[in-house]
N, C-alpha and C. Protein backbone atom coordinates (compact mmCIF):
# COMPACT_ATOMS: atom_id res chain seq x y z
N UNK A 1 161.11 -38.88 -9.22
CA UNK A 1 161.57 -37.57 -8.81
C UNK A 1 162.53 -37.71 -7.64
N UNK A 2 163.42 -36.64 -7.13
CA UNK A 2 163.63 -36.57 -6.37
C UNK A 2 163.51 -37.20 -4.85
N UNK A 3 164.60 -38.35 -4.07
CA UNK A 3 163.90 -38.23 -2.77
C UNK A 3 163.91 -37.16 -1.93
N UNK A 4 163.15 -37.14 -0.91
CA UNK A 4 163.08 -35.78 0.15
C UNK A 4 164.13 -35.96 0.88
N UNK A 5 165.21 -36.46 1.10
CA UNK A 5 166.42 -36.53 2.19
C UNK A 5 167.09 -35.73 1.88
N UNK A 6 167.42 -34.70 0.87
CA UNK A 6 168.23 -33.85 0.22
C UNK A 6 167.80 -32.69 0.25
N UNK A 7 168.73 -31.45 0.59
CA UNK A 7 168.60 -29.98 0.78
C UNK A 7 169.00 -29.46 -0.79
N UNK A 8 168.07 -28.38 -1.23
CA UNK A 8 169.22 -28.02 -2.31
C UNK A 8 169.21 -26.67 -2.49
N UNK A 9 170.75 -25.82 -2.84
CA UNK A 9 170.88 -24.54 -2.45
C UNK A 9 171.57 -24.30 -4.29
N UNK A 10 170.92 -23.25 -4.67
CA UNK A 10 171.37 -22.42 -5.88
C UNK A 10 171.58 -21.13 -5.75
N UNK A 11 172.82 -21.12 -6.41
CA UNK A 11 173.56 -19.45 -6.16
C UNK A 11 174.14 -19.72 -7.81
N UNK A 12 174.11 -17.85 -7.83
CA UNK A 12 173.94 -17.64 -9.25
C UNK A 12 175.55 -16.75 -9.05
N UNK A 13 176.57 -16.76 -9.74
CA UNK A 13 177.44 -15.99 -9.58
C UNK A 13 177.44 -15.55 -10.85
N UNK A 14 178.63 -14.40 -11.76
CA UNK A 14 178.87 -13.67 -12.49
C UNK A 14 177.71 -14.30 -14.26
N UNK A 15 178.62 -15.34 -14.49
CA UNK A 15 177.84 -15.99 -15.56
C UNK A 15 177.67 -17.72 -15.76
N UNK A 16 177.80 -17.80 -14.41
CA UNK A 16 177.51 -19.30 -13.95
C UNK A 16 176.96 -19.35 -12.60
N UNK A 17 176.20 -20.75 -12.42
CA UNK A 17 175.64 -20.75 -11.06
C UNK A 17 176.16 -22.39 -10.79
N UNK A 18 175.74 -22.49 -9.32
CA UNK A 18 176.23 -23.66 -8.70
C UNK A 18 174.74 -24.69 -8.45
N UNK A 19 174.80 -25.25 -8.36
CA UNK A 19 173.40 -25.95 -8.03
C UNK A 19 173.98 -27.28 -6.50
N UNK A 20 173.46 -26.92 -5.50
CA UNK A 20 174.19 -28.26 -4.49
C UNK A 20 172.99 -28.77 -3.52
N UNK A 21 173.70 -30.13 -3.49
CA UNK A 21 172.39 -31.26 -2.68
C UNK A 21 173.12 -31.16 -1.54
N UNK A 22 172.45 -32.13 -0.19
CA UNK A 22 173.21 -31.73 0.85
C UNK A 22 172.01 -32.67 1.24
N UNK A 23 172.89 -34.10 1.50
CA UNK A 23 171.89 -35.10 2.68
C UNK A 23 171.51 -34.47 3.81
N UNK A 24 170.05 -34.72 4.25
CA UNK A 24 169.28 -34.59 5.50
C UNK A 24 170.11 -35.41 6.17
N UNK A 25 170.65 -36.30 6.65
CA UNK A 25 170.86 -37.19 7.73
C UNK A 25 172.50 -37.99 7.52
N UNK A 26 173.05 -38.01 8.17
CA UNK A 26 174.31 -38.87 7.86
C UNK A 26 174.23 -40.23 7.17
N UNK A 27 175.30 -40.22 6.63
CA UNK A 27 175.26 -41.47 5.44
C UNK A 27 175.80 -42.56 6.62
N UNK A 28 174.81 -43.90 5.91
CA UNK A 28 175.79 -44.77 7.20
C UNK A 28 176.33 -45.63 6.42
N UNK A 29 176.55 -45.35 4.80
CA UNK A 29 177.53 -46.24 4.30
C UNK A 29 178.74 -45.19 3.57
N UNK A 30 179.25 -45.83 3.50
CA UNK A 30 180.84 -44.68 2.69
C UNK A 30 180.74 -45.06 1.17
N UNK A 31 180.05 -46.25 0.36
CA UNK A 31 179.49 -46.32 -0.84
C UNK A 31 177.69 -46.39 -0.60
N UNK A 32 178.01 -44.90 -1.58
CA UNK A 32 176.68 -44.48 -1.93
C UNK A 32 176.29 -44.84 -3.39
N UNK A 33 175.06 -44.96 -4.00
CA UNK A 33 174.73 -45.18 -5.09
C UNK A 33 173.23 -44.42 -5.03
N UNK A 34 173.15 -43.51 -6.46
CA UNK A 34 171.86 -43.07 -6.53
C UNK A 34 171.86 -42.09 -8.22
N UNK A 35 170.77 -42.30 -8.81
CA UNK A 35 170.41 -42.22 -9.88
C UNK A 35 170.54 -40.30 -10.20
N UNK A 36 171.90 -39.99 -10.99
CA UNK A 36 171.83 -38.73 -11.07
C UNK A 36 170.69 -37.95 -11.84
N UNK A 37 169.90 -38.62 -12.67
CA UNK A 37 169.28 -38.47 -13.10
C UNK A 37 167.72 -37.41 -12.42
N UNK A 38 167.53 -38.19 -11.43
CA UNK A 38 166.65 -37.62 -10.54
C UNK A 38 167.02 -36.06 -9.95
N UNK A 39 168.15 -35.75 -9.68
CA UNK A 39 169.21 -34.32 -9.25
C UNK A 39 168.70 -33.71 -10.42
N UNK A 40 168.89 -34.23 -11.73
CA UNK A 40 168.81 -33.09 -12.88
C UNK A 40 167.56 -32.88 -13.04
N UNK A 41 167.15 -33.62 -13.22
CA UNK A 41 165.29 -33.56 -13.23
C UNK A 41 164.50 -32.55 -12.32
N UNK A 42 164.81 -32.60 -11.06
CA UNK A 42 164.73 -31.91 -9.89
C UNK A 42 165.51 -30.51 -10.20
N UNK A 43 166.35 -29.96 -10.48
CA UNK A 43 166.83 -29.04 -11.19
C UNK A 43 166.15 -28.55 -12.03
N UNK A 44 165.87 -29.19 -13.16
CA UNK A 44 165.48 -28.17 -14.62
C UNK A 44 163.98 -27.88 -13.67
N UNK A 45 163.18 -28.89 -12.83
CA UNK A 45 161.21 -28.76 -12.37
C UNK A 45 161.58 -27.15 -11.61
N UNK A 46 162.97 -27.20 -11.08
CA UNK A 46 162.98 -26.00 -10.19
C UNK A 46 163.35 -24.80 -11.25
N UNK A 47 163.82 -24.79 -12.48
CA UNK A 47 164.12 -23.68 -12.89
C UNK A 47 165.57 -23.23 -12.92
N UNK A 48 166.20 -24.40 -12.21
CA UNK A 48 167.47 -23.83 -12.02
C UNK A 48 168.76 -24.20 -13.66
N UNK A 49 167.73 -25.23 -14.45
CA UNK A 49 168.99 -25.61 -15.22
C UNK A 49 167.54 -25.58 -16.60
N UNK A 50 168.32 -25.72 -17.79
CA UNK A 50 167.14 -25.68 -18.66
C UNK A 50 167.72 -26.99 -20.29
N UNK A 51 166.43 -27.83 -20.28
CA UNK A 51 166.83 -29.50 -20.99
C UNK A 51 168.11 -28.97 -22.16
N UNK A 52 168.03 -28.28 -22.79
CA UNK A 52 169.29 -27.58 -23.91
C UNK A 52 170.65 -27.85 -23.38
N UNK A 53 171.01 -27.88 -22.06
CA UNK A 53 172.38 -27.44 -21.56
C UNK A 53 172.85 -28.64 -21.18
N UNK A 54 174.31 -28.60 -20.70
CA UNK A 54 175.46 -29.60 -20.89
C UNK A 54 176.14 -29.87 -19.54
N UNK A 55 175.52 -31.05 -18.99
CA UNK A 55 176.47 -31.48 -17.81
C UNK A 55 177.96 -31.40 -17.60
N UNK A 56 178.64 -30.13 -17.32
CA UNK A 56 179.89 -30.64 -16.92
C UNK A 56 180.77 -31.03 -16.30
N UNK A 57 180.35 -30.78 -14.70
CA UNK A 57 181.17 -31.18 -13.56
C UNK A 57 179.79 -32.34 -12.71
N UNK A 58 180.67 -32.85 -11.82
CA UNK A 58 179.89 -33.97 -11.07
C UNK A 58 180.66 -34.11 -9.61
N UNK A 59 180.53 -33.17 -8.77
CA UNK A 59 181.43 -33.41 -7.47
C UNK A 59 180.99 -34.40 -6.31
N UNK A 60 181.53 -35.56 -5.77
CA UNK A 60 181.40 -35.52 -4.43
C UNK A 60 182.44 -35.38 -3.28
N UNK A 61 181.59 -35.23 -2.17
CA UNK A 61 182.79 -35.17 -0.82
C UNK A 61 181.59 -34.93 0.32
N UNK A 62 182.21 -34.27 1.29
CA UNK A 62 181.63 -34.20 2.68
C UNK A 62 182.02 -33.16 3.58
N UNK A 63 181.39 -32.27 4.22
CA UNK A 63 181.47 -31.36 5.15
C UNK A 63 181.71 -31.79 6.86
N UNK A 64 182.82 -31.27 7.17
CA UNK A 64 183.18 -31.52 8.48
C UNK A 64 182.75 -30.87 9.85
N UNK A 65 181.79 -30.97 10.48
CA UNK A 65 180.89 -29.82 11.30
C UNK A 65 181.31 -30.08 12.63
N UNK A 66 182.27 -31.13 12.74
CA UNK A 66 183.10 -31.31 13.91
C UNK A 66 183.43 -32.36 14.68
N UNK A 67 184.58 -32.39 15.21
CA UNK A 67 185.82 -33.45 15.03
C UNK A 67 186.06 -34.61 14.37
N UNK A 68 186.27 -34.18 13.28
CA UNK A 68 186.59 -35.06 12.06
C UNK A 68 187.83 -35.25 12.28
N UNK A 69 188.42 -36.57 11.98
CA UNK A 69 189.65 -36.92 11.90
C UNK A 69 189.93 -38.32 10.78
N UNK A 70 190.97 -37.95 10.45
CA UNK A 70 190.96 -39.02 9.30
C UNK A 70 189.89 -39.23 8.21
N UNK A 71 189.28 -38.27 7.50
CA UNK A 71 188.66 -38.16 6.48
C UNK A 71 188.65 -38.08 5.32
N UNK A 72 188.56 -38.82 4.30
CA UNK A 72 188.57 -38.37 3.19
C UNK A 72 188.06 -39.10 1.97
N UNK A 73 187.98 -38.42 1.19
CA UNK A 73 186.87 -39.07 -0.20
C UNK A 73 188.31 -39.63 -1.23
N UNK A 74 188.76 -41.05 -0.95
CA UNK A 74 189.29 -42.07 -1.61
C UNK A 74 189.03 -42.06 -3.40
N UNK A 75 187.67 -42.30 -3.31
CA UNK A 75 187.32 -42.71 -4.83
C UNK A 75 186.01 -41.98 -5.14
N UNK A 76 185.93 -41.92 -6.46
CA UNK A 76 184.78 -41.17 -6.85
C UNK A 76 184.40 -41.16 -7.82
N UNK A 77 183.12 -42.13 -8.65
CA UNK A 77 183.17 -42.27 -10.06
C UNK A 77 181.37 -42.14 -10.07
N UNK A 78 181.33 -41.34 -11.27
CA UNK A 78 179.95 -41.37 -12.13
C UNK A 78 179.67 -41.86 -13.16
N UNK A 79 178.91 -43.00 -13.40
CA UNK A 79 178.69 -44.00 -14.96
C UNK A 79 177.10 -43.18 -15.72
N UNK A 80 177.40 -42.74 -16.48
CA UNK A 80 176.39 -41.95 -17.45
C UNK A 80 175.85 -43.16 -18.25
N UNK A 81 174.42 -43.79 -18.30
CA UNK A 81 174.35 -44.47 -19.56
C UNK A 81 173.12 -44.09 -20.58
């Protein structure tokens, strides 16, 4: 399941909703690796997504809460197997 280091916020708009994680603690590496699998899982236990439906987006990046300089998300890949 799920680790506990992750916040997660669902908002439902017109005829789609968003589902978002949000690390507890700063990352202290800039390559991350972690099993998406566990996110979806954690999703459908909450109600928010249901096993029938179709992954289609996969975002990452990072929130700037102050003085950020020189930031930015280079590369970004998800391997489905």
């Amino acid at each position: 399941m799920l680790h506990h280091g992750w916040r997660c916020d669902f908002h439902v708009y017109t005829n789609t909703g968003t589902i978002t994680y949000f690390a507890l603690s700063q990352a202290e590496s800039a390559n991350l690796s972690f099993d998406l699998a566990a996110f979806i899982q954690h999703a459908v236990s909450m109600g928010y997504l249901q096993d029938a439906w179709y992954l289609t987006t996969v975002l990452g990046g990072f929130e700037v809460y102050s003085r950020g300089t020189d930031l930015a998300v280079t590369d970004f890949h998800a391997t489905v197997n």
